[in-house]
C-alpha atoms as a PDB file:
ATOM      1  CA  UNK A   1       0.000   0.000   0.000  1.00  0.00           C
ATOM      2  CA  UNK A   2       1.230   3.289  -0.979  1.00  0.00           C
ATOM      3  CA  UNK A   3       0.730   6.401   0.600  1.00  0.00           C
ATOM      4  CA  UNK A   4       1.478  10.022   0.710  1.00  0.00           C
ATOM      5  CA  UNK A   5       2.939  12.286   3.004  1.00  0.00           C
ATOM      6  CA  UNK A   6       0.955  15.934   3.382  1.00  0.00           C
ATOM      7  CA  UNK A   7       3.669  17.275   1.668  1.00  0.00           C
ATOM      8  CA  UNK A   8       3.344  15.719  -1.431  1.00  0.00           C
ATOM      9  CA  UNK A   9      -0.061  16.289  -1.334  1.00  0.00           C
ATOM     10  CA  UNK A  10       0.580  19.893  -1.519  1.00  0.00           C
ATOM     11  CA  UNK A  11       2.393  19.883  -4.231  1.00  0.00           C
ATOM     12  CA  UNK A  12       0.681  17.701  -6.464  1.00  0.00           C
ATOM     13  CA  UNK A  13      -2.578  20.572  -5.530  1.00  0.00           C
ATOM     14  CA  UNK A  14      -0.286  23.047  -6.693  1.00  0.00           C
ATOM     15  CA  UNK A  15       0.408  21.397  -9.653  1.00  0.00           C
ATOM     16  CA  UNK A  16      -3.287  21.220 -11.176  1.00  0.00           C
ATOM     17  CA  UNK A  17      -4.467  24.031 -13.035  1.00  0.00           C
ATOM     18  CA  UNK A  18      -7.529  25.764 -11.793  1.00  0.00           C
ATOM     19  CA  UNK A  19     -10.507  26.359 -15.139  1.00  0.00           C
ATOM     20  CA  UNK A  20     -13.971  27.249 -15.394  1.00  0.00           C
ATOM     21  CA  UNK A  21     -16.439  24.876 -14.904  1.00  0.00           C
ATOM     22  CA  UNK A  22     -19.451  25.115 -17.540  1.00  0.00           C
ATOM     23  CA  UNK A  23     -21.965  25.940 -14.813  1.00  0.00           C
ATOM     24  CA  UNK A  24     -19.628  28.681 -14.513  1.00  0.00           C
ATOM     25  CA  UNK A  25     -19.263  29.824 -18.075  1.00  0.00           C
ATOM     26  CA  UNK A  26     -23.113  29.703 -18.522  1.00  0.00           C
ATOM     27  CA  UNK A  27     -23.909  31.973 -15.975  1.00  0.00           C
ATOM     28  CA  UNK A  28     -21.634  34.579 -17.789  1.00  0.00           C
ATOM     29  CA  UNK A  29     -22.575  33.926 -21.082  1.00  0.00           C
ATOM     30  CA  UNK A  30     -26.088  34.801 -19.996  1.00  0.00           C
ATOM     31  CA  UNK A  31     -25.199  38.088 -17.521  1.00  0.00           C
ATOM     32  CA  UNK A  32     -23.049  39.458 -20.746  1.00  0.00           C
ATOM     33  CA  UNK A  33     -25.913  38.974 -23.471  1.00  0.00           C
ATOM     34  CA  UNK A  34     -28.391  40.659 -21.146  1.00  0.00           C
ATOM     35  CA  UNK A  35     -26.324  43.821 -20.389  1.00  0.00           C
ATOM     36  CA  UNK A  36     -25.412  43.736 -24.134  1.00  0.00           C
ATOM     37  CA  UNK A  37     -28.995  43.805 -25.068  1.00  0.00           C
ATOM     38  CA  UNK A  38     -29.967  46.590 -22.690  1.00  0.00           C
ATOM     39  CA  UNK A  39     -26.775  48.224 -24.602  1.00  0.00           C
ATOM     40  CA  UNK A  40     -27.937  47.920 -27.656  1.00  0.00           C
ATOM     41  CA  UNK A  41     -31.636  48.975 -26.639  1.00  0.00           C
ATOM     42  CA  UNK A  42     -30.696  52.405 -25.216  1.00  0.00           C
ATOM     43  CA  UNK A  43     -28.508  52.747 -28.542  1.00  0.00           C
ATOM     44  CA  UNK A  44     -31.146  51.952 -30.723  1.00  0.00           C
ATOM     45  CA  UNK A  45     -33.547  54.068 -28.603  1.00  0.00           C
ATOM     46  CA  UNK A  46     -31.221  56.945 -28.394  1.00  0.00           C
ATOM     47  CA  UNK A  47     -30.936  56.369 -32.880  1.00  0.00           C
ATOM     48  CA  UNK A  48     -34.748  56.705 -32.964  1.00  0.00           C
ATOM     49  CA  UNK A  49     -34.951  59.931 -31.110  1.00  0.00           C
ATOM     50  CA  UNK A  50     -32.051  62.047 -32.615  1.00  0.00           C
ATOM     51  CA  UNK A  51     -33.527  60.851 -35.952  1.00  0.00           C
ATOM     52  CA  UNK A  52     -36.959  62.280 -34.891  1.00  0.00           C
ATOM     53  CA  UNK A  53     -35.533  65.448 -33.907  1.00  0.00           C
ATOM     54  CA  UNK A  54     -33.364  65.813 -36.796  1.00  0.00           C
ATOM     55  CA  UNK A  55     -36.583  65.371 -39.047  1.00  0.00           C
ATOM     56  CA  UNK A  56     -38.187  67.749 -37.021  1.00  0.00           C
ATOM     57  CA  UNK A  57     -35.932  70.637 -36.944  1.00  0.00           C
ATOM     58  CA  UNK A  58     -35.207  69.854 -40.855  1.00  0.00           C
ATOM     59  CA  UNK A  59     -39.408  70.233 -41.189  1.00  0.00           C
ATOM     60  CA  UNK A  60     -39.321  73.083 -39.060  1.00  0.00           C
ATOM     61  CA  UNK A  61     -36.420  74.932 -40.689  1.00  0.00           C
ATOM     62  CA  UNK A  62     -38.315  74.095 -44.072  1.00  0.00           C
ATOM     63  CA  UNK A  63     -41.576  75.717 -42.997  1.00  0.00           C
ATOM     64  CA  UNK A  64     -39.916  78.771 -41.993  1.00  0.00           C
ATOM     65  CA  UNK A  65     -37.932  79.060 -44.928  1.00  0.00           C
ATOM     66  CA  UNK A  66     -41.138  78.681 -46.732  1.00  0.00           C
ATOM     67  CA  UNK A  67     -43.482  80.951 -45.167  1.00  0.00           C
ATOM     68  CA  UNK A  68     -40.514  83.609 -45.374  1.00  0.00           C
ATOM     69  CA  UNK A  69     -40.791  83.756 -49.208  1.00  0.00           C
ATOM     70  CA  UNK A  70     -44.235  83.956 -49.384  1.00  0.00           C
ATOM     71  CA  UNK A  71     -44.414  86.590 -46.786  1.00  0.00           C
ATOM     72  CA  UNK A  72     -41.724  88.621 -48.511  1.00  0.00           C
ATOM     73  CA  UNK A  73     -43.917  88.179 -51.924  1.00  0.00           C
ATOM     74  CA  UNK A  74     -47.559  88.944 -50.682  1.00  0.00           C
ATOM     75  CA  UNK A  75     -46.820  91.532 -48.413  1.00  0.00           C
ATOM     76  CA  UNK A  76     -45.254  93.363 -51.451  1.00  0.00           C
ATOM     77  CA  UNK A  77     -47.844  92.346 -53.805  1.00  0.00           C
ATOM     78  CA  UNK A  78     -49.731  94.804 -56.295  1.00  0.00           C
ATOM     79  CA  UNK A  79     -52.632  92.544 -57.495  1.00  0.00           C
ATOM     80  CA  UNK A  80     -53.661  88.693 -56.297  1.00  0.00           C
ATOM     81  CA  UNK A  81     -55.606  86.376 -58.046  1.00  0.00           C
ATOM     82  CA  UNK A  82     -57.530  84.213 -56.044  1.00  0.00           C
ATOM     83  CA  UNK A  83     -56.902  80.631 -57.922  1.00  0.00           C
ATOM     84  CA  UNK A  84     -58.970  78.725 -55.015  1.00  0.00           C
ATOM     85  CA  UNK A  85     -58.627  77.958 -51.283  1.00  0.00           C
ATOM     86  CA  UNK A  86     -55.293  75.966 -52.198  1.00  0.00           C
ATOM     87  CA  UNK A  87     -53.879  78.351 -54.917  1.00  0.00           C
ATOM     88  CA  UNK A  88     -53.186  82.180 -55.079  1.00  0.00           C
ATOM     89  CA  UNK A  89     -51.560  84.503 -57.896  1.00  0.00           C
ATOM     90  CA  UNK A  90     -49.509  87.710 -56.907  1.00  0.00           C
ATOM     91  CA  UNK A  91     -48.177  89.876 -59.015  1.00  0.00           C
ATOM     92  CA  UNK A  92     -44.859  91.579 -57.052  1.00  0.00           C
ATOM     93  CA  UNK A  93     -42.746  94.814 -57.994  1.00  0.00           C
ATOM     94  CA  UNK A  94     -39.536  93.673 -59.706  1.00  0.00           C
ATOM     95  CA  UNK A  95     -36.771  94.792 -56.758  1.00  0.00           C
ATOM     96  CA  UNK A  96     -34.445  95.735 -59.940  1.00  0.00           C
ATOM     97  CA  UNK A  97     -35.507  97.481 -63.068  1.00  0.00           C
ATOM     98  CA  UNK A  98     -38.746  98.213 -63.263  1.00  0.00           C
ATOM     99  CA  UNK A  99     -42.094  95.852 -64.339  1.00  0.00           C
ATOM    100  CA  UNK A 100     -44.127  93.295 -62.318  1.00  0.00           C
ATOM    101  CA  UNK A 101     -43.372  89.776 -62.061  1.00  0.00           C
ATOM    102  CA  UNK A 102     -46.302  87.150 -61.547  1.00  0.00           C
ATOM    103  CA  UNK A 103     -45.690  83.972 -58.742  1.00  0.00           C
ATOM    104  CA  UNK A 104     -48.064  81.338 -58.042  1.00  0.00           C
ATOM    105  CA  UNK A 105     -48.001  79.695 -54.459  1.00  0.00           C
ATOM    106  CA  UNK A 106     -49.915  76.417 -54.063  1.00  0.00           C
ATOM    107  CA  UNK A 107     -50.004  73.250 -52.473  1.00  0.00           C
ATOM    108  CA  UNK A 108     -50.890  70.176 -54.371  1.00  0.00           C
ATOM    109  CA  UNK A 109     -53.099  67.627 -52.286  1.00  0.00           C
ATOM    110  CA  UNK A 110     -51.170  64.724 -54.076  1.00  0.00           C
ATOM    111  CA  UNK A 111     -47.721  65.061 -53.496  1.00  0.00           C
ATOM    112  CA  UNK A 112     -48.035  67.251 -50.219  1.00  0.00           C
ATOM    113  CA  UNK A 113     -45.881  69.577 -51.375  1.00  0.00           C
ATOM    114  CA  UNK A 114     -46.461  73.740 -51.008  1.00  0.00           C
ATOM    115  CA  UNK A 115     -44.329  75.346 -53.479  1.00  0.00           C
ATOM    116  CA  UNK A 116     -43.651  79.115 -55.470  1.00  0.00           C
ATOM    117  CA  UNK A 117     -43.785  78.858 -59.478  1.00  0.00           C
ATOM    118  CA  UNK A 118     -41.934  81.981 -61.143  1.00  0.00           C
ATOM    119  CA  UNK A 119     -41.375  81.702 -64.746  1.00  0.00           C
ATOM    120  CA  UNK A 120     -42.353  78.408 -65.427  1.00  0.00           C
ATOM    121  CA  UNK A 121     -39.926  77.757 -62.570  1.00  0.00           C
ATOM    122  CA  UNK A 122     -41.897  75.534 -59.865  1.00  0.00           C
ATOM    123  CA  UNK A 123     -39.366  75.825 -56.580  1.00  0.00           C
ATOM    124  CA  UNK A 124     -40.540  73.391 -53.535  1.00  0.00           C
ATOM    125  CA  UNK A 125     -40.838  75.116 -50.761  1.00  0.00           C
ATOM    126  CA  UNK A 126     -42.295  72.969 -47.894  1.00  0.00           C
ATOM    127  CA  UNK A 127     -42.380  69.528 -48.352  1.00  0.00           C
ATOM    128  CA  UNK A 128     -44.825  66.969 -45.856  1.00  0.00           C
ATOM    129  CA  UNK A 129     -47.726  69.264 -45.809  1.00  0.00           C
ATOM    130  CA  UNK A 130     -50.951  67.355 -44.631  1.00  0.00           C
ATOM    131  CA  UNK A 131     -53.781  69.859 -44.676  1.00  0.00           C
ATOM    132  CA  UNK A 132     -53.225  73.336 -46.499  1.00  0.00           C
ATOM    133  CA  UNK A 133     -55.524  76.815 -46.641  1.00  0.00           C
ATOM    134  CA  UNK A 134     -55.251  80.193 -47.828  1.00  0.00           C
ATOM    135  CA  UNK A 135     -58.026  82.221 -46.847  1.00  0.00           C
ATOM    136  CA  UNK A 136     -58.525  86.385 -47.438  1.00  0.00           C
ATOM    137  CA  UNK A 137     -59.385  88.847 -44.852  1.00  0.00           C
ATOM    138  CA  UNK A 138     -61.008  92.787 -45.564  1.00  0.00           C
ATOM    139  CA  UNK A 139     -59.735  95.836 -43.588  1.00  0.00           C
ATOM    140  CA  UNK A 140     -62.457  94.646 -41.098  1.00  0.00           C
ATOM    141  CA  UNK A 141     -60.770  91.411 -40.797  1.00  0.00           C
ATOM    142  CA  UNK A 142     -64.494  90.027 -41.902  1.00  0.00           C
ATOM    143  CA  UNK A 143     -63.951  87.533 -44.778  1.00  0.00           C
ATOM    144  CA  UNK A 144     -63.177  89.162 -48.309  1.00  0.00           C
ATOM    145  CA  UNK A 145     -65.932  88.382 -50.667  1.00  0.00           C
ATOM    146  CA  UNK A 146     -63.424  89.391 -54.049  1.00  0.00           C
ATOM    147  CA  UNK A 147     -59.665  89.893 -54.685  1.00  0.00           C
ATOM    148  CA  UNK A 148     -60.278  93.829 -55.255  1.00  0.00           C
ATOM    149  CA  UNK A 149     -61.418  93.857 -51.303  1.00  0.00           C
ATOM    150  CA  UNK A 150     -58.730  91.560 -49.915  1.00  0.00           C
ATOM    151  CA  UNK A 151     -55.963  93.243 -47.746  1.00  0.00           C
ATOM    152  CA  UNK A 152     -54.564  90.468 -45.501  1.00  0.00           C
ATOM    153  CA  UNK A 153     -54.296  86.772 -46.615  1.00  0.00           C
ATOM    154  CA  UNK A 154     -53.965  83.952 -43.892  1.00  0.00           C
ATOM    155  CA  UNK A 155     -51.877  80.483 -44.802  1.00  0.00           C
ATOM    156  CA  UNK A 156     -52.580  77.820 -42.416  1.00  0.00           C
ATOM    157  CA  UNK A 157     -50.854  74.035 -42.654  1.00  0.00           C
ATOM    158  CA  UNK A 158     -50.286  70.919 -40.947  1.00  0.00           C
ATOM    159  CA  UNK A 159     -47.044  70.103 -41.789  1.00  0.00           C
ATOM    160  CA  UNK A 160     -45.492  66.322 -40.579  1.00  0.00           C
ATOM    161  CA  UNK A 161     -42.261  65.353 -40.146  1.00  0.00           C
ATOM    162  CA  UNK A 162     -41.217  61.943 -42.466  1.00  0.00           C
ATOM    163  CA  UNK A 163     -41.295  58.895 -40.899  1.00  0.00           C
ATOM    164  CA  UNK A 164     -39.606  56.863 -42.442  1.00  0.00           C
ATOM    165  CA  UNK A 165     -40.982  53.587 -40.545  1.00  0.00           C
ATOM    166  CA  UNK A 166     -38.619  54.484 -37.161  1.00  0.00           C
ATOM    167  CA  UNK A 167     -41.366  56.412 -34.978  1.00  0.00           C
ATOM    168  CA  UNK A 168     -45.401  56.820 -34.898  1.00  0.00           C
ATOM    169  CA  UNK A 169     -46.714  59.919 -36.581  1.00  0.00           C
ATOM    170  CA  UNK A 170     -47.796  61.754 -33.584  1.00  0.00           C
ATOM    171  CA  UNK A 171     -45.486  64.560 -34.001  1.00  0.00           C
ATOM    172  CA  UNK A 172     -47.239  66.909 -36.373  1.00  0.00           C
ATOM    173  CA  UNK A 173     -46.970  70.920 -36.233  1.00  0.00           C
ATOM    174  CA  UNK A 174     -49.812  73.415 -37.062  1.00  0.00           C
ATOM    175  CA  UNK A 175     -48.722  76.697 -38.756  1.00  0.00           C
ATOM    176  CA  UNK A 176     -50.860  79.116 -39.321  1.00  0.00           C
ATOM    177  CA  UNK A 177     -49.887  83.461 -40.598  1.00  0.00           C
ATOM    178  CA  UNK A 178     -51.520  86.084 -41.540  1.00  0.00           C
ATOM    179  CA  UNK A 179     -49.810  88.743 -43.618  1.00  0.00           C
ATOM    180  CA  UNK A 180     -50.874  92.221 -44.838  1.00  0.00           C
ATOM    181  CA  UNK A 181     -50.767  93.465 -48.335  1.00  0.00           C
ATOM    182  CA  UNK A 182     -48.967  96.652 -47.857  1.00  0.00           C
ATOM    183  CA  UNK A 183     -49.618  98.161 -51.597  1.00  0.00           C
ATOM    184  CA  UNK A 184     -53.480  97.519 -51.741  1.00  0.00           C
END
């Protein structure tokens, strides 16, 4: 019979290499794919919202930019031409040498798109738009029954950002001006 002293025992522990049992390796495989899913949620999360903001300021910025022109045109305006609630004609000063030049504004129901034609030149101008009115106003700020009694013209749209399949369409802004025609 053969036996050992404790001091070979010791050594021969020492010897053997410590692993992972797969008990062990299991438990970690799961802990690490759960915090790397809540990792990738917040990322994905966080990619949603700056992508709704981004189309929101861009639809913002657009609407502005938008509004601007036509403000700058109607308020200057000699003559309009009421086309219908979606559609109006102005005829503006030139700013350099002399004459009139005529611009349509409209928005068009099927692509959702309000834009500024000028020469046979059809410019976009706000892009998204869901619902779209012009409607004319009198001195009394009663509604204008004819173009020759008109003297301020409201626009009012609901404009949407895109969506572009990453976010419900709750986020939808409601513009609405009124501008006065300063040479009627």
């Amino acid at each position: 019979m053969t036996t050992m002293s404790p001091t070979v025992r010791k050594r021969s522990r020492k010897g053997l290499k410590r692993a992972f049992t797969l008990v062990e390796l299991m438990v970690v495989v799961v802990i690490s794919s759960m915090i790397l899913g809540g990792v990738m949620s917040s990322y994905i999360a966080i990619l949603k919202s700056s992508m709704r903001l981004w189309h929101y300021e861009k639809m913002e910025r657009e609407a502005n930019r938008g509004l601007e022109y036509f403000a700058r045109d109607v308020r200057s305006a000699k003559l309009i031409a009421w086309g219908s609630a979606t559609g109006i004609t102005l005829t503006v000063p030139q700013v350099s040498g002399g004459g009139d030049r005529t611009v349509v504004y409209s928005w068009s129901s099927q692509t959702k798109i309000f834009s500024k034609t000028e020469s046979g030149t059809i410019t976009p101008l706000v892009r998204d738009v869901q619902t779209f009115s012009f409607n004319r106003f009198n001195l009394a700020q009663a509604a204008a029954a004819n173009d020759y009694e008109t003297n301020q013209i409201q626009v009012t749209m609901t404009a949407s950002p895109p969506t572009l399949g990453l976010y419900s369409e709750s986020t939808k802004r409601v513009l609405s001006a009124r501008y006065v025609l300063r040479n009627r």
